[in-house]
PDB file of N, CA and C in Angstrom:
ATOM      1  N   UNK A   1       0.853  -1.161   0.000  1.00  0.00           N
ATOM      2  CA  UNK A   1       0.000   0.000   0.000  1.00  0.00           C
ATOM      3  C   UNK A   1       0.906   1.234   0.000  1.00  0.00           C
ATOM      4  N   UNK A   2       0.535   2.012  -0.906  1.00  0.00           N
ATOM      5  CA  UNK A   2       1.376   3.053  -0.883  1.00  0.00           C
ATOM      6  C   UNK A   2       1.410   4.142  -0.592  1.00  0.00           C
ATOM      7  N   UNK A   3       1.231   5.471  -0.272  1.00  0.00           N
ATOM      8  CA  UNK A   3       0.934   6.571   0.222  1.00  0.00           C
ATOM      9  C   UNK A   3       0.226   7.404  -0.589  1.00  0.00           C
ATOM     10  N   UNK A   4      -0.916   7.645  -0.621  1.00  0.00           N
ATOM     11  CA  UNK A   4      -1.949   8.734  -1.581  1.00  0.00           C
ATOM     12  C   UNK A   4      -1.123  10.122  -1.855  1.00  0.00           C
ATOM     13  N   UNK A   5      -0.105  10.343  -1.318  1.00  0.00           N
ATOM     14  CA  UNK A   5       0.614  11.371  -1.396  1.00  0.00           C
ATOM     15  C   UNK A   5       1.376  11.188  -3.002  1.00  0.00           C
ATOM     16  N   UNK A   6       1.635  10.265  -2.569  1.00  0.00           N
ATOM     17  CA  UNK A   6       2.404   9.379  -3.995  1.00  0.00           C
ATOM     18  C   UNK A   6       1.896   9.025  -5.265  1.00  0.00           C
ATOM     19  N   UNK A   7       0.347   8.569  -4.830  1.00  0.00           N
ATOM     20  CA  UNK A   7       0.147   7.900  -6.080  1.00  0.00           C
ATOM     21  C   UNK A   7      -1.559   9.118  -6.265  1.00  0.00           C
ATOM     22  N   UNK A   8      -1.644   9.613  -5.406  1.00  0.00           N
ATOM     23  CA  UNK A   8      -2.728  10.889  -6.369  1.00  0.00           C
ATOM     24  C   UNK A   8      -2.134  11.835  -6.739  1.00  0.00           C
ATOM     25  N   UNK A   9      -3.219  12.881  -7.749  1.00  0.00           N
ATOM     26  CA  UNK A   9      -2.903  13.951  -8.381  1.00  0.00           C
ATOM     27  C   UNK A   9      -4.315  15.056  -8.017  1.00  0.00           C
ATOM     28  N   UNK A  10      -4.270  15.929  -7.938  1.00  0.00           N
ATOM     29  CA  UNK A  10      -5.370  16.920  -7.111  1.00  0.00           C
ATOM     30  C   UNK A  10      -6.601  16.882  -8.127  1.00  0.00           C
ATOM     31  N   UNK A  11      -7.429  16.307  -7.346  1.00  0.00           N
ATOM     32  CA  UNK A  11      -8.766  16.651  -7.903  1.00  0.00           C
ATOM     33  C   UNK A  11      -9.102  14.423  -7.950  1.00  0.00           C
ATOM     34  N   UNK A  12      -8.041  13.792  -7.428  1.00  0.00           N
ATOM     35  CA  UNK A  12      -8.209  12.424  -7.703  1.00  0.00           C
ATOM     36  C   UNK A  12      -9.695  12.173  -6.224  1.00  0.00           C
ATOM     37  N   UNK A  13      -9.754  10.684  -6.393  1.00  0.00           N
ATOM     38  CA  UNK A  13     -10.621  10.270  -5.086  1.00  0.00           C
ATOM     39  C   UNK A  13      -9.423   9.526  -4.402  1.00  0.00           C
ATOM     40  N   UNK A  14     -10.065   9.561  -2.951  1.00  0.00           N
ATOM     41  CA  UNK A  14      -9.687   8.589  -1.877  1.00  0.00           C
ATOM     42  C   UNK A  14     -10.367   8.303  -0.865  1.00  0.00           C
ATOM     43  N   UNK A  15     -10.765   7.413  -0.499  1.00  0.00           N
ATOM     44  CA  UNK A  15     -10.741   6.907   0.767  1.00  0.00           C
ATOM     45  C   UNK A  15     -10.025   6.521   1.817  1.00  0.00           C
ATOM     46  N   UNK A  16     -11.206   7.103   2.916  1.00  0.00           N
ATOM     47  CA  UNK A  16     -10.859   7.175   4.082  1.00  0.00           C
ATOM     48  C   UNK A  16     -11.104   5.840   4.837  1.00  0.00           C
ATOM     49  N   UNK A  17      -9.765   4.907   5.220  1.00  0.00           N
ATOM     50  CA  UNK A  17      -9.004   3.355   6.011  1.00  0.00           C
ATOM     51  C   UNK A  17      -9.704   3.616   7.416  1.00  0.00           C
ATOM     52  N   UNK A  18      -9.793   4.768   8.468  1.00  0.00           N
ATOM     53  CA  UNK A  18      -9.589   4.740   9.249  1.00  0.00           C
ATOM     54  C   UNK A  18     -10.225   6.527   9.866  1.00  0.00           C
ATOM     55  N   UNK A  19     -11.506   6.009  11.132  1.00  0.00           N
ATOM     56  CA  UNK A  19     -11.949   7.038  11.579  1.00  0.00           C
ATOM     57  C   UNK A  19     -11.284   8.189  12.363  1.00  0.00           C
ATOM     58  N   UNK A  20     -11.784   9.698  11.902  1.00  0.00           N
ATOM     59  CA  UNK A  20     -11.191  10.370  13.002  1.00  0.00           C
ATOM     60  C   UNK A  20     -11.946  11.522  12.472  1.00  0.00           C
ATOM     61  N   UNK A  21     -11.935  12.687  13.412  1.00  0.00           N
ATOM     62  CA  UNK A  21     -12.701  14.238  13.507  1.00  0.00           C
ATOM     63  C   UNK A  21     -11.602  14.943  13.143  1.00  0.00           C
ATOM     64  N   UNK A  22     -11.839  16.141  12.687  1.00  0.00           N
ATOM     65  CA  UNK A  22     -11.250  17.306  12.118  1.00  0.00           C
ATOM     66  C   UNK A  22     -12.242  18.493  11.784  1.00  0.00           C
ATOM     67  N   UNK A  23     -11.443  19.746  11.638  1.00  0.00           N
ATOM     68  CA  UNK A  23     -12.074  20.711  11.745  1.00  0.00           C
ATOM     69  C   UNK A  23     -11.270  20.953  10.317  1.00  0.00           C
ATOM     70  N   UNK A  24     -12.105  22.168   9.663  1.00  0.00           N
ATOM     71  CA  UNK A  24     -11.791  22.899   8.630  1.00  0.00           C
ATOM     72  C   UNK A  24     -10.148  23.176   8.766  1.00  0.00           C
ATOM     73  N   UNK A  25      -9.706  23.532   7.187  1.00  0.00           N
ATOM     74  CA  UNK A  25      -8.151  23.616   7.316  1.00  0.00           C
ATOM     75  C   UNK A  25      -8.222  25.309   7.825  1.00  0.00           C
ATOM     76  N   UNK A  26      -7.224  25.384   8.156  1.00  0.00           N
ATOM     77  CA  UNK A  26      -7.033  26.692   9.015  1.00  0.00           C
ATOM     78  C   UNK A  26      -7.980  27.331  10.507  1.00  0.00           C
ATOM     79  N   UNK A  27      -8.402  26.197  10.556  1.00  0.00           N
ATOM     80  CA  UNK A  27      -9.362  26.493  11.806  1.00  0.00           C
ATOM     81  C   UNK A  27      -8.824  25.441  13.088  1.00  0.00           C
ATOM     82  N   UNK A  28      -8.401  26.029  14.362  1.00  0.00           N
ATOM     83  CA  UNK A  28      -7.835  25.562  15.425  1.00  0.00           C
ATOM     84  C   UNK A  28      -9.114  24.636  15.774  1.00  0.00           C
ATOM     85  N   UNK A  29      -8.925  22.964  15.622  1.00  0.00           N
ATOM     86  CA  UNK A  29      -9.442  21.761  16.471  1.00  0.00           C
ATOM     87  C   UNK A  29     -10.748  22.090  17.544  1.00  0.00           C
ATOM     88  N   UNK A  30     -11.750  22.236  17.063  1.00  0.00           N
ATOM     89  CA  UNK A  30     -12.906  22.222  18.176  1.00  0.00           C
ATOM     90  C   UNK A  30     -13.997  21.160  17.425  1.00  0.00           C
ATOM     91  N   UNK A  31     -14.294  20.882  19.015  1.00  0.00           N
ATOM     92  CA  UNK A  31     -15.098  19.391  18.674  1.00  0.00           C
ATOM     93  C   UNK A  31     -16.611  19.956  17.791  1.00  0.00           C
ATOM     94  N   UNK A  32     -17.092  21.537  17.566  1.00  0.00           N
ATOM     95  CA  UNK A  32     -18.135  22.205  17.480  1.00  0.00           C
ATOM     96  C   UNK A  32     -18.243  21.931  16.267  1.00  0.00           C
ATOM     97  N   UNK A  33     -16.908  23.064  15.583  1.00  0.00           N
ATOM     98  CA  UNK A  33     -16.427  22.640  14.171  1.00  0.00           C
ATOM     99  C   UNK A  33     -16.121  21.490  13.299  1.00  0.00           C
ATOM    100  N   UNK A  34     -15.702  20.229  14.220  1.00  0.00           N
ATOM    101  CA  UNK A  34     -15.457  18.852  13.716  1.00  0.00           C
ATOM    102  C   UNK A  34     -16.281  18.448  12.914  1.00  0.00           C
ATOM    103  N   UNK A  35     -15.873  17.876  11.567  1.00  0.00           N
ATOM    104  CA  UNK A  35     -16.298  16.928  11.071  1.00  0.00           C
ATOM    105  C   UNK A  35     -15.925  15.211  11.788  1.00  0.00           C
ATOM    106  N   UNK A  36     -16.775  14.468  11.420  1.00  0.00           N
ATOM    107  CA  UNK A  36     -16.280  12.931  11.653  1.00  0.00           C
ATOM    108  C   UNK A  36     -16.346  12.448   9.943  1.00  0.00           C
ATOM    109  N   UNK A  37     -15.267  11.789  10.097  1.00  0.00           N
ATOM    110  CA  UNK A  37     -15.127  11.112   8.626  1.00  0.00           C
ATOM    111  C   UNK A  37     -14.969   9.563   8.930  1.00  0.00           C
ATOM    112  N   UNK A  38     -15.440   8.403   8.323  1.00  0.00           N
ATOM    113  CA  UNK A  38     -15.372   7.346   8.652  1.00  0.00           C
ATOM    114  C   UNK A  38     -14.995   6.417   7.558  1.00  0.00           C
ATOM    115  N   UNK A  39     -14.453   5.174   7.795  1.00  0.00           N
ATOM    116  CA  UNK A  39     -14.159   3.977   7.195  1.00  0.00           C
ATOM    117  C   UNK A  39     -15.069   3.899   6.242  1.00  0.00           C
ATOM    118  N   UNK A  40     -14.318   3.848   4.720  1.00  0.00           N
ATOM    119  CA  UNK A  40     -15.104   4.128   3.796  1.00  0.00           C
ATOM    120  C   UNK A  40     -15.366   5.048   2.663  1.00  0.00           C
ATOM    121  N   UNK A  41     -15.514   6.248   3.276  1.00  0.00           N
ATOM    122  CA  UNK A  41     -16.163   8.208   3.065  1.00  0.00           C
ATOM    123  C   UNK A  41     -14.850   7.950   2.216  1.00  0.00           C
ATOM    124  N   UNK A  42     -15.681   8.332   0.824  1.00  0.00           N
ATOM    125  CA  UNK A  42     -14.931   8.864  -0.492  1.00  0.00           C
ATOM    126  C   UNK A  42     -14.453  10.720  -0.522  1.00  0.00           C
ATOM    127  N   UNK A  43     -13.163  10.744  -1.174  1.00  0.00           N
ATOM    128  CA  UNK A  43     -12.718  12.333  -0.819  1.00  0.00           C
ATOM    129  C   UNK A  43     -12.112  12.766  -2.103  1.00  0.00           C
ATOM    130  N   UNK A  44     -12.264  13.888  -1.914  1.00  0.00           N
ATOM    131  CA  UNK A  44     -11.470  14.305  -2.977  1.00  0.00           C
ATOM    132  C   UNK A  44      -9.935  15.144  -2.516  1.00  0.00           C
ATOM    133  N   UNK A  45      -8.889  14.448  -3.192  1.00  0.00           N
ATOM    134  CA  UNK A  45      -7.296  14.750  -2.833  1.00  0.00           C
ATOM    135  C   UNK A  45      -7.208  16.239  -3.394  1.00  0.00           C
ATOM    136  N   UNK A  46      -6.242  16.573  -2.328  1.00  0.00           N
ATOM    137  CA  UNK A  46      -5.989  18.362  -3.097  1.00  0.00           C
ATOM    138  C   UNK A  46      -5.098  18.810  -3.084  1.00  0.00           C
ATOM    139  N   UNK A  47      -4.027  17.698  -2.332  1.00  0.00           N
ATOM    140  CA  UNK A  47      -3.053  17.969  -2.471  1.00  0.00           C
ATOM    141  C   UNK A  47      -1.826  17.773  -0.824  1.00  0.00           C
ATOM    142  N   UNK A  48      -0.980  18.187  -0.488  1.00  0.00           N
ATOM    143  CA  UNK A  48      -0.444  17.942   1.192  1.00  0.00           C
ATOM    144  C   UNK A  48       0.367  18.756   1.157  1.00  0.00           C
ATOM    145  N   UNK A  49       0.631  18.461   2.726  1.00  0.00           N
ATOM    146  CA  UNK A  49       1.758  19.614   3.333  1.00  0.00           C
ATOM    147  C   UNK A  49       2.295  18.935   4.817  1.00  0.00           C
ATOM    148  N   UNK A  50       3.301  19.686   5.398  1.00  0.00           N
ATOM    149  CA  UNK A  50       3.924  18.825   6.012  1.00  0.00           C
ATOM    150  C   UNK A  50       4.212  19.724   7.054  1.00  0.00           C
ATOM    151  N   UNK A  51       3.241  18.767   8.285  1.00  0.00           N
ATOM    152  CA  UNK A  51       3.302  19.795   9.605  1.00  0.00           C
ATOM    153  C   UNK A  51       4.146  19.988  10.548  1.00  0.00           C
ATOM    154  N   UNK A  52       4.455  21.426  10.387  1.00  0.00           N
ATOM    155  CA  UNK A  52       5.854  22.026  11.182  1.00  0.00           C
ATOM    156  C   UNK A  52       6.267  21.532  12.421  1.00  0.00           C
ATOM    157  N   UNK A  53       5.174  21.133  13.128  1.00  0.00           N
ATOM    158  CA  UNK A  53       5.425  20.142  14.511  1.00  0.00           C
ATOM    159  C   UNK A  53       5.666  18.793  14.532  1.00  0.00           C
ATOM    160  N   UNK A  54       5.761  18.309  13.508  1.00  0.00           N
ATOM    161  CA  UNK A  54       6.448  16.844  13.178  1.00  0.00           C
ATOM    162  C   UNK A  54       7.694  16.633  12.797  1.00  0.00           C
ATOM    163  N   UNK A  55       8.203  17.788  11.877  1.00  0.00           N
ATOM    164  CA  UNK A  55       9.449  17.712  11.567  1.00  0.00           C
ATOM    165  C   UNK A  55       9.212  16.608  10.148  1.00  0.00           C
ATOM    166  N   UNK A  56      10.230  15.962  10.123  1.00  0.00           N
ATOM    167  CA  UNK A  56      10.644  14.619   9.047  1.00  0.00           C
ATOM    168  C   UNK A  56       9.928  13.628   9.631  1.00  0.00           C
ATOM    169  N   UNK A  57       9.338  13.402  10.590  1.00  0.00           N
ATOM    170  CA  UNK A  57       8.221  12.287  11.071  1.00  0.00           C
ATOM    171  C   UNK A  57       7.181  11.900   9.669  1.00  0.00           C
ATOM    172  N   UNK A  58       7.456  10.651   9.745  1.00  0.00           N
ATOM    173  CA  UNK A  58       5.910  10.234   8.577  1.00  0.00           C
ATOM    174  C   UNK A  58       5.196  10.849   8.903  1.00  0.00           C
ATOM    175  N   UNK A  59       4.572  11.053  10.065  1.00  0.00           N
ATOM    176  CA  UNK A  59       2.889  11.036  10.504  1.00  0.00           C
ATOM    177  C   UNK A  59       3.277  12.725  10.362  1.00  0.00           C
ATOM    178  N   UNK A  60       3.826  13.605  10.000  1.00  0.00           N
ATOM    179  CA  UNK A  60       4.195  14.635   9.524  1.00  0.00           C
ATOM    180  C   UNK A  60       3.370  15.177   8.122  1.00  0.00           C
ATOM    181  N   UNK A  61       3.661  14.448   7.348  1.00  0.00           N
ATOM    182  CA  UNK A  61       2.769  14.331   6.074  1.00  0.00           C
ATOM    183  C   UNK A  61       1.497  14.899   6.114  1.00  0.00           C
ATOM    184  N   UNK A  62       0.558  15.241   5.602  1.00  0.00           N
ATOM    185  CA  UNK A  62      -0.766  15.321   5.778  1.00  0.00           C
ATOM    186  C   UNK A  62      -1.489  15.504   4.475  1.00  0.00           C
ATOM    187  N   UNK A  63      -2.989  14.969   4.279  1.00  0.00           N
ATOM    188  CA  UNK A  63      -2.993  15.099   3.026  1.00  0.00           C
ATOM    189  C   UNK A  63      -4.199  16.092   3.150  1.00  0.00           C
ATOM    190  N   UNK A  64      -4.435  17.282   2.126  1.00  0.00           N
ATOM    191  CA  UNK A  64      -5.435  18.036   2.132  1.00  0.00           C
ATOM    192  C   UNK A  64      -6.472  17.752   1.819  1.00  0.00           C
ATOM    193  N   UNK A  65      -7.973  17.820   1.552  1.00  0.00           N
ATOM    194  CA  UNK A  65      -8.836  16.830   0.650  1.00  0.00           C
ATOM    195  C   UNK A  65      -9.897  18.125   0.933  1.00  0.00           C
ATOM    196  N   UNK A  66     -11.001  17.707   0.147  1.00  0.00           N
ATOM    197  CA  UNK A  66     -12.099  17.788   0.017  1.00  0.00           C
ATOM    198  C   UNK A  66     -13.269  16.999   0.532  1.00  0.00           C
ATOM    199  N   UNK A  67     -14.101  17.124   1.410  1.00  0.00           N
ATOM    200  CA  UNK A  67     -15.021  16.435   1.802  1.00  0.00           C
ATOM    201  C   UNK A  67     -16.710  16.746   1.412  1.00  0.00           C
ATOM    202  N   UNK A  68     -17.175  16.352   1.092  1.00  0.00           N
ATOM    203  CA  UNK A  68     -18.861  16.338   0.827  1.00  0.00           C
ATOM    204  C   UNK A  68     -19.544  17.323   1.095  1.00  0.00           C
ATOM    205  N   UNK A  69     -19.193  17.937   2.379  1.00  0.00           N
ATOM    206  CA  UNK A  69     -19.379  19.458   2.520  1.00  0.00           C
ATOM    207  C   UNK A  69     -18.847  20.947   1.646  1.00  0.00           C
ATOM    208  N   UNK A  70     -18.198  20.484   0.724  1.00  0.00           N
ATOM    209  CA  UNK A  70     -17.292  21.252   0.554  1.00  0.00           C
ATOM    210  C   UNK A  70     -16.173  21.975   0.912  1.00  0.00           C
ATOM    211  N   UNK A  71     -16.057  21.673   2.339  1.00  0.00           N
ATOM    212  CA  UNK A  71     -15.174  22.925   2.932  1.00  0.00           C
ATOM    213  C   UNK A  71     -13.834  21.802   2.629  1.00  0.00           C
ATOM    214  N   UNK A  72     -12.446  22.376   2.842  1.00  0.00           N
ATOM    215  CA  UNK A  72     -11.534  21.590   2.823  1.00  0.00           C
ATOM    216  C   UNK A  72     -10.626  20.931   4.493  1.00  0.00           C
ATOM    217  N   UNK A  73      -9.670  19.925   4.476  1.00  0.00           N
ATOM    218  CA  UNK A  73      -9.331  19.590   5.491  1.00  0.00           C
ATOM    219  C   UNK A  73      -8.361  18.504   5.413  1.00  0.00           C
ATOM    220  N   UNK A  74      -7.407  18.573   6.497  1.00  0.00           N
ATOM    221  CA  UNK A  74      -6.099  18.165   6.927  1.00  0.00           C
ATOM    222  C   UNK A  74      -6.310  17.122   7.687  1.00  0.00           C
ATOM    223  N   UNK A  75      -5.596  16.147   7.444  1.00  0.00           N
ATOM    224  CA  UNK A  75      -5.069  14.686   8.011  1.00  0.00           C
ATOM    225  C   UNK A  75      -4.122  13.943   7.631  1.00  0.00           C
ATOM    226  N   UNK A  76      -3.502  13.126   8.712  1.00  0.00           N
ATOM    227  CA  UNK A  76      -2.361  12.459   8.330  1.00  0.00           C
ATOM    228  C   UNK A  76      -2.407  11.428   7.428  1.00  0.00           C
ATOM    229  N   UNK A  77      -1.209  11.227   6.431  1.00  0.00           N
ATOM    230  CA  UNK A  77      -1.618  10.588   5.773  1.00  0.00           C
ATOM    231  C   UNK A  77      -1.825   9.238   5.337  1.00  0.00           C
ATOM    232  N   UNK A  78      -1.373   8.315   6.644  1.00  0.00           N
ATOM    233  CA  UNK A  78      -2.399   6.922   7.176  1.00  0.00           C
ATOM    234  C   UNK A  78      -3.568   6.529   7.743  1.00  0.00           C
ATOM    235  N   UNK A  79      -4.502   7.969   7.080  1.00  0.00           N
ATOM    236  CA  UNK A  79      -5.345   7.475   7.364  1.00  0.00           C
ATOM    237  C   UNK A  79      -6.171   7.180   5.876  1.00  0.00           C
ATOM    238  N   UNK A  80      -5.544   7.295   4.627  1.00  0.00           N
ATOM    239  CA  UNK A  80      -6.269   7.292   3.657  1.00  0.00           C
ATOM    240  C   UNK A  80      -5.409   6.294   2.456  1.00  0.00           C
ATOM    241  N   UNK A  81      -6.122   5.495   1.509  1.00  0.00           N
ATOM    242  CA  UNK A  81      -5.677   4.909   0.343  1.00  0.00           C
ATOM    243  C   UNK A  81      -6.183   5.332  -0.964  1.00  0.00           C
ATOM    244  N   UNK A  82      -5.649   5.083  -1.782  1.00  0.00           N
ATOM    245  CA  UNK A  82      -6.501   5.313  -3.238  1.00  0.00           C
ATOM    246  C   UNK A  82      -7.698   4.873  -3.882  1.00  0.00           C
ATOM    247  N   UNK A  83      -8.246   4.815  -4.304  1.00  0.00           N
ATOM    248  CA  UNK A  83      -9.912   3.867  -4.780  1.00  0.00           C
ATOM    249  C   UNK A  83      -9.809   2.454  -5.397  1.00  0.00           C
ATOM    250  N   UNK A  84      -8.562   2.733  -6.110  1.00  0.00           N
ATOM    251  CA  UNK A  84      -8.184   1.247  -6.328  1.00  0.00           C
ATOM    252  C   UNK A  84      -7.833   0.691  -5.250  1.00  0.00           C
ATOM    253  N   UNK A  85      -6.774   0.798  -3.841  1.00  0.00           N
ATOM    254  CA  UNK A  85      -5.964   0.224  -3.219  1.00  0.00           C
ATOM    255  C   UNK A  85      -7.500  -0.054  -2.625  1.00  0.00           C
ATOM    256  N   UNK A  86      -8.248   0.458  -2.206  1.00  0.00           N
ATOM    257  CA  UNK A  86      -9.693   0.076  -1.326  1.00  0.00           C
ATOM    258  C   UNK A  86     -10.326  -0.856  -2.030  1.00  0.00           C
ATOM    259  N   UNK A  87     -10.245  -0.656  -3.513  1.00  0.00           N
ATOM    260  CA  UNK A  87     -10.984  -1.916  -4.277  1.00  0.00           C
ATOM    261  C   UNK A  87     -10.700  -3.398  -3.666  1.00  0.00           C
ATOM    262  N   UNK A  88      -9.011  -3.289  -3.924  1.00  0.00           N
ATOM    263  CA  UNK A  88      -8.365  -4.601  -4.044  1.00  0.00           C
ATOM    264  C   UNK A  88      -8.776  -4.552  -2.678  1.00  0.00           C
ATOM    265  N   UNK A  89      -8.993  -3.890  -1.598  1.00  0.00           N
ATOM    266  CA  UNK A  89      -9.361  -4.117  -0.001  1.00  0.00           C
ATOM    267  C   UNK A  89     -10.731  -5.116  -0.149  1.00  0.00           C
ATOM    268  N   UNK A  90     -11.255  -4.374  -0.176  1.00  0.00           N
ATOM    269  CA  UNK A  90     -12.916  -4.662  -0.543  1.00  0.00           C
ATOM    270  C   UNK A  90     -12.650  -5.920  -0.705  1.00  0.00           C
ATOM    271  N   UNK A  91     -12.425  -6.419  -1.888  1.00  0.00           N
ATOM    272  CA  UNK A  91     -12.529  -7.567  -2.688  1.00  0.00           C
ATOM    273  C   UNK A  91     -11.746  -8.497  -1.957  1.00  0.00           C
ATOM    274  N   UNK A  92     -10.404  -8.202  -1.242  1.00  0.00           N
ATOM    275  CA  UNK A  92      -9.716  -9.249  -0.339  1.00  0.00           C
ATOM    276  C   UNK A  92     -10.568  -9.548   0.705  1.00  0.00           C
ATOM    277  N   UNK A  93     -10.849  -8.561   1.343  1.00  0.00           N
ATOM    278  CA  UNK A  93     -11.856  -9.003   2.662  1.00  0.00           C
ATOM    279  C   UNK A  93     -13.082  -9.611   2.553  1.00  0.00           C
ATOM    280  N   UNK A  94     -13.886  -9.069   1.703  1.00  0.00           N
ATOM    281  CA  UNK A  94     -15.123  -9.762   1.002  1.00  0.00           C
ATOM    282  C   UNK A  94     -14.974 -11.423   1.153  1.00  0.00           C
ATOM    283  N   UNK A  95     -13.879 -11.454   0.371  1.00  0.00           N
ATOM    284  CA  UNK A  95     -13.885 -13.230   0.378  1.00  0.00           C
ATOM    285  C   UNK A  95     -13.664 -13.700   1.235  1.00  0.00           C
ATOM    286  N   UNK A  96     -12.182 -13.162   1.992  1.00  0.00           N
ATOM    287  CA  UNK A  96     -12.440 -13.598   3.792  1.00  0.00           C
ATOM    288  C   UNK A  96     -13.476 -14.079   4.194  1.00  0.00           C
ATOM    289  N   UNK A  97     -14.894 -12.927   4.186  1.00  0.00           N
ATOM    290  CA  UNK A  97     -16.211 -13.240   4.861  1.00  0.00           C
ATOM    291  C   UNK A  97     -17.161 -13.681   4.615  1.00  0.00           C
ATOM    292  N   UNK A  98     -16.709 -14.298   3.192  1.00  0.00           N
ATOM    293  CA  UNK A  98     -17.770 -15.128   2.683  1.00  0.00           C
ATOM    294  C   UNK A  98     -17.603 -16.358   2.562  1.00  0.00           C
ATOM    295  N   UNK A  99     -16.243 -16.851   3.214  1.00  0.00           N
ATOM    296  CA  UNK A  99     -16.103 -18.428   2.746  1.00  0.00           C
ATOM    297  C   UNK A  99     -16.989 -18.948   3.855  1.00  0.00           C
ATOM    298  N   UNK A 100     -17.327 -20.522   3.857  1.00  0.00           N
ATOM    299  CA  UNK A 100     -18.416 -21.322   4.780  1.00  0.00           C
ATOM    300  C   UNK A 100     -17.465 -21.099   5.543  1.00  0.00           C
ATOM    301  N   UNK A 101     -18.056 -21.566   7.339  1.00  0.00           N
ATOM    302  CA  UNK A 101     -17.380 -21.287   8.382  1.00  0.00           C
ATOM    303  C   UNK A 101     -16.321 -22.734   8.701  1.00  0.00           C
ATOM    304  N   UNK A 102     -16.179 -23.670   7.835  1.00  0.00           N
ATOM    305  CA  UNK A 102     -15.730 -25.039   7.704  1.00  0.00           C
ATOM    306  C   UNK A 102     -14.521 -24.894   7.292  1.00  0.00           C
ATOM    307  N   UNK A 103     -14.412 -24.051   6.280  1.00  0.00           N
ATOM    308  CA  UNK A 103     -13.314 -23.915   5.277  1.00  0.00           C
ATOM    309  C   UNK A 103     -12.339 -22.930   6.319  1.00  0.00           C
ATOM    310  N   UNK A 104     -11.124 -23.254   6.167  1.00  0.00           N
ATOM    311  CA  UNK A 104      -9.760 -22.083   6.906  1.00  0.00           C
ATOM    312  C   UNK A 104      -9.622 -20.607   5.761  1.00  0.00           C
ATOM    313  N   UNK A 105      -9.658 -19.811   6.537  1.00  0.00           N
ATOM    314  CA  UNK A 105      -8.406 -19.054   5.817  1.00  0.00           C
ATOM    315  C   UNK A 105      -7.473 -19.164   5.019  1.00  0.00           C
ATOM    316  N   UNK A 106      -7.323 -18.425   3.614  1.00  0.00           N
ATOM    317  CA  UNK A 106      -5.920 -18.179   3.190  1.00  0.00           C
ATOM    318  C   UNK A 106      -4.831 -17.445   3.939  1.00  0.00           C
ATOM    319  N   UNK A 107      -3.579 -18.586   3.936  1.00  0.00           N
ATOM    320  CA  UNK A 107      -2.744 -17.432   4.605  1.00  0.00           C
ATOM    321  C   UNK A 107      -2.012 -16.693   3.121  1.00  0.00           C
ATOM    322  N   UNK A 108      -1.365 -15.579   3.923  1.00  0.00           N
ATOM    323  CA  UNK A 108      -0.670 -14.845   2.948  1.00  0.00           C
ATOM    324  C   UNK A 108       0.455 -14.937   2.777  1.00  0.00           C
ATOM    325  N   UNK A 109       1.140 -14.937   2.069  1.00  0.00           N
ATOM    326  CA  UNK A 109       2.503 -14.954   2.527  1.00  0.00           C
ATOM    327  C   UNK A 109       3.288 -13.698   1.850  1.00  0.00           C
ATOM    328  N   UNK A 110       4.525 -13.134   2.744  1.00  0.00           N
ATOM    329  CA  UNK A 110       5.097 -12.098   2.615  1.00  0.00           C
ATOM    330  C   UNK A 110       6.511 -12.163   2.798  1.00  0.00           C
ATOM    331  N   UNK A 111       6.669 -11.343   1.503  1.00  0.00           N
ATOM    332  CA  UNK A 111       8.282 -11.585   0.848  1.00  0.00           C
ATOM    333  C   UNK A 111       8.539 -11.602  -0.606  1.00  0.00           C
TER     334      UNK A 111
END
């Protein structure tokens, strides 16, 4: 999986891996202002930037987006994949949960 930073271009989609609240970009964190975005919620990429209080830290990264509301907004950028990388998600897990309860698991193997 690779980093949406990497593999979008502004104006692409992504989804959001993993829940969390945020407030509008340039607006200081209040739970009033928060959006919740959840596992799933399609976005539109707009582009990133890299927050001065992280330094060279990954979780530094952040990706800008677009959300359904229109307004725009900042998050790190594990919390999101590309529409394909969610496809191939989808479709891996799917089968996970559909085999009879008799049958094992595929394992994976890595390397």
């Amino acid at each position: 999986m690779m980093s949406v930073i990497l593999e979008c271009q502004p104006g692409d989609a992504l989804v959001c891996i993993q829940a969390f609240h945020a407030s509008p970009e340039g607006a200081a964190f209040s739970w009033t202002t928060s959006c919740h975005f959840h596992v799933g919620q399609r976005l539109r990429y707009l582009g990133s930037a890299q927050d001065a209080h992280f330094g060279d830290r990954p979780n530094g990264w952040l990706v800008r987006f677009e959300a359904g509301d229109g307004r725009c907004y900042a998050a790190t950028q594990t919390y999101f994949v590309t529409n394909e990388c969610w496809q191939g998600l989808e479709s891996f897990f799917g089968k996970q949960f559909q085999q009879p309860s008799g049958n094992q698991s595929q394992v994976m193997e890595i390397g």
